[in-house]
C-alpha atoms as a PDB file:
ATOM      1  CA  UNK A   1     -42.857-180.965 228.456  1.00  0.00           C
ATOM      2  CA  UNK A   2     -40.349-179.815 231.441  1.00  0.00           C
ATOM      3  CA  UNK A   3     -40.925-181.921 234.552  1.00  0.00           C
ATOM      4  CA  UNK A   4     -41.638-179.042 236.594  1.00  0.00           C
ATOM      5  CA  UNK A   5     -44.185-178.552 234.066  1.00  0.00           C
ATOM      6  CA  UNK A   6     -45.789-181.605 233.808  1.00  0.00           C
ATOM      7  CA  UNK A   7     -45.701-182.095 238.090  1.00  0.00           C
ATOM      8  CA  UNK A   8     -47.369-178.863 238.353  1.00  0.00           C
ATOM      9  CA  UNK A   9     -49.557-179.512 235.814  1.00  0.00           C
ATOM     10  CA  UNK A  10     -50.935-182.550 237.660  1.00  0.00           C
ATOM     11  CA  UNK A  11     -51.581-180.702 240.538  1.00  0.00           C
ATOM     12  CA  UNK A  12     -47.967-181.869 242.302  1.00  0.00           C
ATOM     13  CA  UNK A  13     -44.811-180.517 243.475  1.00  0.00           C
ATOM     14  CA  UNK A  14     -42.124-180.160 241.470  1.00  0.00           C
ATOM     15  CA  UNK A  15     -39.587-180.283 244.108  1.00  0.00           C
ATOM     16  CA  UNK A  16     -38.322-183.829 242.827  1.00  0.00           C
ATOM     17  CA  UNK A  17     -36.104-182.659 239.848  1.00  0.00           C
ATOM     18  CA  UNK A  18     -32.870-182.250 242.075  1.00  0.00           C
ATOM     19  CA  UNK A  19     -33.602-185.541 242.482  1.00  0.00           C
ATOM     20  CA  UNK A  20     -34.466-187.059 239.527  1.00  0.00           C
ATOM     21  CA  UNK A  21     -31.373-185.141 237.735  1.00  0.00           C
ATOM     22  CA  UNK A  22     -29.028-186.755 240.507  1.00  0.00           C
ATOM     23  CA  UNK A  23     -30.520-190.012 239.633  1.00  0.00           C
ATOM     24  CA  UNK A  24     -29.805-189.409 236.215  1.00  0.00           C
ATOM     25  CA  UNK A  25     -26.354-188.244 236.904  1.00  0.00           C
ATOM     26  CA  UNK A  26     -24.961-191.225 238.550  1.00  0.00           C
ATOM     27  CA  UNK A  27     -21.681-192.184 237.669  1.00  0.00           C
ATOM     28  CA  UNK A  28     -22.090-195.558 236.754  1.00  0.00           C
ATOM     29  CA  UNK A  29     -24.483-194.739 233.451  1.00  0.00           C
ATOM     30  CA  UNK A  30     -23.304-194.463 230.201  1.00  0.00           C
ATOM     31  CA  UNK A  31     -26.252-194.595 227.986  1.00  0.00           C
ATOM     32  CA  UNK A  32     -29.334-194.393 230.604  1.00  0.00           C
ATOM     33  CA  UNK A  33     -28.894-190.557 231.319  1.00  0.00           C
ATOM     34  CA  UNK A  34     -30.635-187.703 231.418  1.00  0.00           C
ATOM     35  CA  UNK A  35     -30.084-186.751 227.426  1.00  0.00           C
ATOM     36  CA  UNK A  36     -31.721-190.287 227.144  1.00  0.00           C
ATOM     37  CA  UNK A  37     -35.319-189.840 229.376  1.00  0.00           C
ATOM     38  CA  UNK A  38     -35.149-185.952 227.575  1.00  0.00           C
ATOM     39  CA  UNK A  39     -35.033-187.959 224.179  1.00  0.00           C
ATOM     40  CA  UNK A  40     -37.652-189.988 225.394  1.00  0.00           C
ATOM     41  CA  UNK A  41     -39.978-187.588 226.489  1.00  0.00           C
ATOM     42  CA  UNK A  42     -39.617-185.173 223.328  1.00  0.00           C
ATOM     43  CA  UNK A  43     -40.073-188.605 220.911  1.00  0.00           C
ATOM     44  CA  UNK A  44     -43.055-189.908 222.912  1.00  0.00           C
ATOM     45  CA  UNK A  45     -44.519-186.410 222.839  1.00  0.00           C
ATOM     46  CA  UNK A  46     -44.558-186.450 219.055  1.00  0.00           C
ATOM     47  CA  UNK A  47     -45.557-190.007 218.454  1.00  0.00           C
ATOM     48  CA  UNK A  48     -48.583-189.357 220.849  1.00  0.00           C
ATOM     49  CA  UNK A  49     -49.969-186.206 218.873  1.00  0.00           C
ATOM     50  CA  UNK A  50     -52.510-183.951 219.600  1.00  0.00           C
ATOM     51  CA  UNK A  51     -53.636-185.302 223.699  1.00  0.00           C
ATOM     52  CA  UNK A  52     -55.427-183.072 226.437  1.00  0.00           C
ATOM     53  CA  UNK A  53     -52.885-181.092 228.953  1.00  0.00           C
ATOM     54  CA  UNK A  54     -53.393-184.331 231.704  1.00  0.00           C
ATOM     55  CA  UNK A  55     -52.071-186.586 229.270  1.00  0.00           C
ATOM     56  CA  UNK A  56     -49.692-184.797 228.045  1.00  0.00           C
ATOM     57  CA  UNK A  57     -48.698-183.984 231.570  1.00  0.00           C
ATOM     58  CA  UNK A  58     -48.934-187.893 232.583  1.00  0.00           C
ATOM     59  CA  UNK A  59     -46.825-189.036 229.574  1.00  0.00           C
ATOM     60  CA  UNK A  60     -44.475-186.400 230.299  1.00  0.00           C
ATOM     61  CA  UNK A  61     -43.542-187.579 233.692  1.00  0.00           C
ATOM     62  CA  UNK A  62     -43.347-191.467 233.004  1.00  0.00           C
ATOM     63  CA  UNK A  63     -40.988-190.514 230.147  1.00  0.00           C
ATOM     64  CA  UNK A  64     -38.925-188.247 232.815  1.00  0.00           C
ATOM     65  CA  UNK A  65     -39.395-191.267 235.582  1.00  0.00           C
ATOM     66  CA  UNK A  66     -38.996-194.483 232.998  1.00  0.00           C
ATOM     67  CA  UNK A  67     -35.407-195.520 233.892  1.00  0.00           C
ATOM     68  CA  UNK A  68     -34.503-192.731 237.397  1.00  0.00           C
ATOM     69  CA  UNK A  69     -33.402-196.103 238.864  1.00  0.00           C
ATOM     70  CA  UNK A  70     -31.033-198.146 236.875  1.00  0.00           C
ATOM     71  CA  UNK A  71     -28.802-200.401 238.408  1.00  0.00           C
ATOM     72  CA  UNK A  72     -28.579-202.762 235.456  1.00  0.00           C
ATOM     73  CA  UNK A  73     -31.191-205.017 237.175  1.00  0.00           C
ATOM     74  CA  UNK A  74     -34.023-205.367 234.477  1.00  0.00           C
ATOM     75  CA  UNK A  75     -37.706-206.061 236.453  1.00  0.00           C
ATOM     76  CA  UNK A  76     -36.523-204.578 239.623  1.00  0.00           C
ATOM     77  CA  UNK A  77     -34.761-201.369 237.953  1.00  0.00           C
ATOM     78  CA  UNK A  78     -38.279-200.342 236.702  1.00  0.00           C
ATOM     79  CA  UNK A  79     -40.423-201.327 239.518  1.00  0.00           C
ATOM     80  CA  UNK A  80     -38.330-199.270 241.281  1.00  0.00           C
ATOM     81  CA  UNK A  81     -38.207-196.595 238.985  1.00  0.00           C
ATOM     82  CA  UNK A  82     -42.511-196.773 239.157  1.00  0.00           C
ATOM     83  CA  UNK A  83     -42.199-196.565 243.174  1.00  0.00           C
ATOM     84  CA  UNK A  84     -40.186-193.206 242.912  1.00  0.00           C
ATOM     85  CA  UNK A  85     -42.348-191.895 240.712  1.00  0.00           C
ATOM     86  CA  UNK A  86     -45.531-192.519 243.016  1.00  0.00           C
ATOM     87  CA  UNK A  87     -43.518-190.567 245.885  1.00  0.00           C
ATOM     88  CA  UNK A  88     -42.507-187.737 242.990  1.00  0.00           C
ATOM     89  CA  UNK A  89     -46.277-187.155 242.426  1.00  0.00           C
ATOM     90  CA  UNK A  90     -47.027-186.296 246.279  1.00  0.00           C
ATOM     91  CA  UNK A  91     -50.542-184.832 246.511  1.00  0.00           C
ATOM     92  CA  UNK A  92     -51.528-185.499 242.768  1.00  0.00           C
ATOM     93  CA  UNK A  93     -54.557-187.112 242.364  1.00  0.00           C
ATOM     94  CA  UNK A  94     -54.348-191.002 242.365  1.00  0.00           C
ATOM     95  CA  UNK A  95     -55.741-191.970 239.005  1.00  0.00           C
ATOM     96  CA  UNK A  96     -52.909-189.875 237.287  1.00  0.00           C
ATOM     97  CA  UNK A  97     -50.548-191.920 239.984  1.00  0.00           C
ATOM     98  CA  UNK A  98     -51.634-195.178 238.853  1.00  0.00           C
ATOM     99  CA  UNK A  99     -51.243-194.272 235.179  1.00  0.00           C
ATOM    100  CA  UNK A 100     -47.979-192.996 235.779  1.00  0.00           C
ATOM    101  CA  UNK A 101     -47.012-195.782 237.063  1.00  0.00           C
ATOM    102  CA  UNK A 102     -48.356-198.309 235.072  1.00  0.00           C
ATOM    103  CA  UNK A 103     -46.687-196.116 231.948  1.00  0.00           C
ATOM    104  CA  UNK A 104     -43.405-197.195 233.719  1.00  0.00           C
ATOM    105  CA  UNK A 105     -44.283-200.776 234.554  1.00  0.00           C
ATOM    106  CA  UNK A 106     -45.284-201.168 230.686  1.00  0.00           C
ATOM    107  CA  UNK A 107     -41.461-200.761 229.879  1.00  0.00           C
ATOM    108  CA  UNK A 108     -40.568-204.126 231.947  1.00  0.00           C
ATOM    109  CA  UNK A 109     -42.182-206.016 228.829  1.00  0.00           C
ATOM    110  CA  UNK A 110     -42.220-203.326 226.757  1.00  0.00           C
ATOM    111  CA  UNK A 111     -46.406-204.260 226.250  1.00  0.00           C
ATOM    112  CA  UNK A 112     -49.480-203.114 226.711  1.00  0.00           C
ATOM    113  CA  UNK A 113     -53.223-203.100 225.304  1.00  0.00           C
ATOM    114  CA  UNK A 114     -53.112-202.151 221.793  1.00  0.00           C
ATOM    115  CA  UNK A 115     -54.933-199.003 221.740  1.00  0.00           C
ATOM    116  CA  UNK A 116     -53.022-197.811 224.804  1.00  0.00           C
ATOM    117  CA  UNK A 117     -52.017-194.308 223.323  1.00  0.00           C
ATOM    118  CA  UNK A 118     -49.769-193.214 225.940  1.00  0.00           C
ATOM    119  CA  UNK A 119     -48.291-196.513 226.254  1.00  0.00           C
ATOM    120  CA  UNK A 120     -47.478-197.117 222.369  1.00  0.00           C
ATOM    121  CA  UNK A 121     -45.619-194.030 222.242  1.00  0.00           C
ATOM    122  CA  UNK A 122     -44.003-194.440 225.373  1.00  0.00           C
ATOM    123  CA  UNK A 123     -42.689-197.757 224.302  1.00  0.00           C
ATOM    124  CA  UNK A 124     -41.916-196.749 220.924  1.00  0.00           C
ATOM    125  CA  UNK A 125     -40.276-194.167 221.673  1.00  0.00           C
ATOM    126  CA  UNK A 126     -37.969-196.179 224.712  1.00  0.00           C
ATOM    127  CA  UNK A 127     -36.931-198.056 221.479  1.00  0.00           C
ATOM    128  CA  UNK A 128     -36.011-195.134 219.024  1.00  0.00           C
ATOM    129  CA  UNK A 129     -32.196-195.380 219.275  1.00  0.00           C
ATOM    130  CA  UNK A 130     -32.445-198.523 217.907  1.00  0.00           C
ATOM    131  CA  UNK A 131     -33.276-197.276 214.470  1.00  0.00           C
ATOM    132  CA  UNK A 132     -30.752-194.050 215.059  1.00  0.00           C
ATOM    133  CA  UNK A 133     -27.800-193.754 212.221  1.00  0.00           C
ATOM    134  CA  UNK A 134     -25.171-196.166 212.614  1.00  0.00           C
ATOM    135  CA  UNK A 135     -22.574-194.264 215.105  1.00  0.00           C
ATOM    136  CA  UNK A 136     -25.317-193.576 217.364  1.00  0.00           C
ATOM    137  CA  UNK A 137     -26.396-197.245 217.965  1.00  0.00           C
ATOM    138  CA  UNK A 138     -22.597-197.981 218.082  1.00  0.00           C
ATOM    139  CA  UNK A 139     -22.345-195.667 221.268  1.00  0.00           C
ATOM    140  CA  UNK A 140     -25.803-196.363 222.598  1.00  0.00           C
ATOM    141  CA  UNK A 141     -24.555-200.643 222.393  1.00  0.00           C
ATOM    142  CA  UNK A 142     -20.865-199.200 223.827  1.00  0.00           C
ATOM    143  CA  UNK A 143     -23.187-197.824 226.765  1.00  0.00           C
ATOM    144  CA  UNK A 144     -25.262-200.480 227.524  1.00  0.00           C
ATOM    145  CA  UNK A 145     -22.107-202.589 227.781  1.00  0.00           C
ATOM    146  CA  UNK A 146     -20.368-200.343 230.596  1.00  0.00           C
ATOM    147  CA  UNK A 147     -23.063-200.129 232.480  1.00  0.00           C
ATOM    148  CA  UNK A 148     -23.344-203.929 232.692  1.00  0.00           C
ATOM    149  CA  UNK A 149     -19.731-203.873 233.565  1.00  0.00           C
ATOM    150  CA  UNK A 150     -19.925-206.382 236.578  1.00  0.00           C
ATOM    151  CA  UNK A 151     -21.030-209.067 234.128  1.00  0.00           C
ATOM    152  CA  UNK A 152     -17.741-210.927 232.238  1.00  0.00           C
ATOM    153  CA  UNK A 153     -17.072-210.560 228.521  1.00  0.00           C
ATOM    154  CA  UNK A 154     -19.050-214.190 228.438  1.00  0.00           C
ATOM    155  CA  UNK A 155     -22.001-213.905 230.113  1.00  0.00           C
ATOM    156  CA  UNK A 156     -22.485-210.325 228.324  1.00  0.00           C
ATOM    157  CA  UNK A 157     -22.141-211.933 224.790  1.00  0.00           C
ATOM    158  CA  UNK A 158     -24.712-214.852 225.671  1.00  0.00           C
ATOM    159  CA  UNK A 159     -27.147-212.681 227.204  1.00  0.00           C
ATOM    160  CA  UNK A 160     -26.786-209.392 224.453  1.00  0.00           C
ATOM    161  CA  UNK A 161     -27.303-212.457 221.394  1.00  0.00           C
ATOM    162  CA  UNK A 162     -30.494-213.486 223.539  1.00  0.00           C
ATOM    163  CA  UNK A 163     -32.119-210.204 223.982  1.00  0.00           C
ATOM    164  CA  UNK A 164     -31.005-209.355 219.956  1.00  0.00           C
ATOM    165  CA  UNK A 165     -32.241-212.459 218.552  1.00  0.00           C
ATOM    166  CA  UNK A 166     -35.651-211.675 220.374  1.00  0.00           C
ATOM    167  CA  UNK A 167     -35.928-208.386 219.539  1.00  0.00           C
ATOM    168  CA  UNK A 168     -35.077-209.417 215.836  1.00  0.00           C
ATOM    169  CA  UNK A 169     -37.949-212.053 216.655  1.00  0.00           C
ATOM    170  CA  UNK A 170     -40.693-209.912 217.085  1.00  0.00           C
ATOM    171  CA  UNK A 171     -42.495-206.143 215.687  1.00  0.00           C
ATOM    172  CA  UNK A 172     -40.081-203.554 217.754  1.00  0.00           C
ATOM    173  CA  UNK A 173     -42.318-201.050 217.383  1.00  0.00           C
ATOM    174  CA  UNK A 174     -46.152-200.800 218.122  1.00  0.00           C
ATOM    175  CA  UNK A 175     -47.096-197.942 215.767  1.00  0.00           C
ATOM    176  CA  UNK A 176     -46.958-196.989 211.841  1.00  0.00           C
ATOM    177  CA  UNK A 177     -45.655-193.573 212.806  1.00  0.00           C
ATOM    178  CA  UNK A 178     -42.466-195.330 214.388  1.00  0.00           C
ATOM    179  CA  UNK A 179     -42.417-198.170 212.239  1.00  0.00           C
ATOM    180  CA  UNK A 180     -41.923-195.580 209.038  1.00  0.00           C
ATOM    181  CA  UNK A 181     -39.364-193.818 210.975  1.00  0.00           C
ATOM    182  CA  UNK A 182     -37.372-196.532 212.255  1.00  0.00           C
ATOM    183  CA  UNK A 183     -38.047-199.877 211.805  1.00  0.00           C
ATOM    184  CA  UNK A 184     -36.045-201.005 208.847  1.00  0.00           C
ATOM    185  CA  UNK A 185     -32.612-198.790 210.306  1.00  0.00           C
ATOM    186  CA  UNK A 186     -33.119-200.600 213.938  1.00  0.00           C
ATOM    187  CA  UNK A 187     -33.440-204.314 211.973  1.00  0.00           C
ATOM    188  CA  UNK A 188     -30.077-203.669 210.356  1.00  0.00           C
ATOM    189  CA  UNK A 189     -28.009-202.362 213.485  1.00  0.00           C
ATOM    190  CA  UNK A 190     -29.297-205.394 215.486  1.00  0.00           C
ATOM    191  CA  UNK A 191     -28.460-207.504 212.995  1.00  0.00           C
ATOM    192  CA  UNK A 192     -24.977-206.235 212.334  1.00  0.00           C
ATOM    193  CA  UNK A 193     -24.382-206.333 216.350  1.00  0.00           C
ATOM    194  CA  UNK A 194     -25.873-209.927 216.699  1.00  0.00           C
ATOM    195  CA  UNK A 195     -23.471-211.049 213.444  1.00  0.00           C
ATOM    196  CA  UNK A 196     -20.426-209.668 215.545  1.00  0.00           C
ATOM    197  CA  UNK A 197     -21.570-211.408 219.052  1.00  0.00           C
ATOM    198  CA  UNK A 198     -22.048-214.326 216.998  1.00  0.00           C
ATOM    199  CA  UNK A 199     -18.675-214.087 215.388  1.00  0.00           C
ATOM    200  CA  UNK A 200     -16.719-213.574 219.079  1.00  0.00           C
ATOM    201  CA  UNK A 201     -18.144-217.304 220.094  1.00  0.00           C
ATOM    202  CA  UNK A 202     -17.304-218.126 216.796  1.00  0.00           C
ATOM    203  CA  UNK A 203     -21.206-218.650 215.805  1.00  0.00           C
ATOM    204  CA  UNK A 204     -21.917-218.228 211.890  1.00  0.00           C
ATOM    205  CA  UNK A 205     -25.521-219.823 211.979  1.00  0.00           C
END
């Protein structure tokens, strides 16, 4: 769903998408774009299936909003990203505000309840490039990497091994529908880019 679409749906404005494409365009991102929230919000719409217009509509816009702030500060980038959002969805009604926002929030830990619909495929979706073909992930890691350019070669490589090895660690993705799709093609990119990160400090554990 279109963000003009799902703003109007919700009974809002949709006067924010200047804004929210700028955001998007900044020069600094490589991967976090616009062509990634747009993959986002087409994935989560499938994983969610058949929902009402509202939550379709809701969904919709915290895909859109997930990352319109990214300054390569994780936490703040999102809690940030939630704020705009809340002053995006001027005059809709706060319940859908709330959810929006706590659809955002949910992607700081990437959890929530387990029979949070709108969450799982929010999250799961968030997570999809990581089981994309092999060149894909290669740009997507290539991405991530220039847009944490003000961090040295060092403290990128300790930090990228720590958030592989824990996402190795634990069930990337919350639903059977993702899992099937994705799962076992994410668990061998991480791998193979935690083996080279490994290999540059000269760790073969």
């Amino acid at each position: 769903m279109r963000w003009d679409e799902a703003i109007t749906t919700l009974g809002g404005a949709p006067g924010a998408r200047p804004r929210l494409e700028a955001r998007y365009g900044e020069p600094h991102r490589r991967y976090h774009t616009l062509d990634h929230a747009a993959a986002v919000v087409r994935d989560s719409a499938w994983l969610a299936g058949p929902l009402d217009v509202t939550e379709r509509a809701v969904l919709a816009v915290a895909a859109w909003a997930h990352d319109v702030v990214y300054d390569a500060k994780p936490g703040e980038d999102e809690r940030a990203s939630a704020a705009w959002a809340r002053e995006a969805l001027a005059g809709v009604a706060e319940a859908q505000v709330e959810r929006v926002e706590g659809l955002v929030l949910a992607t700081i830990t990437h959890d929530a309840p387990p029979d949070d619909l709108l969450a799982t495929a929010l999250l799961d979706a968030d997570l999809a490039i990581l089981g994309a073909p092999v060149e894909h992930y290669a740009a997507y890691a290539r991405g991530v990497r220039e847009e944490y350019a003000k961090y040295s070669d060092d403290v990128w490589r300790e930090g990228r091994i720590a958030v592989l090895e824990g996402m190795l660690a634990r069930e990337l993705y919350r639903s059977e529908t993702a899992r099937t799709r994705w799962a076992s093609t994410a668990a061998r990119n991480l791998t193979t880019e935690l083996t080279h990160w490994r290999g540059e400090r000269g760790d073969h554990r």
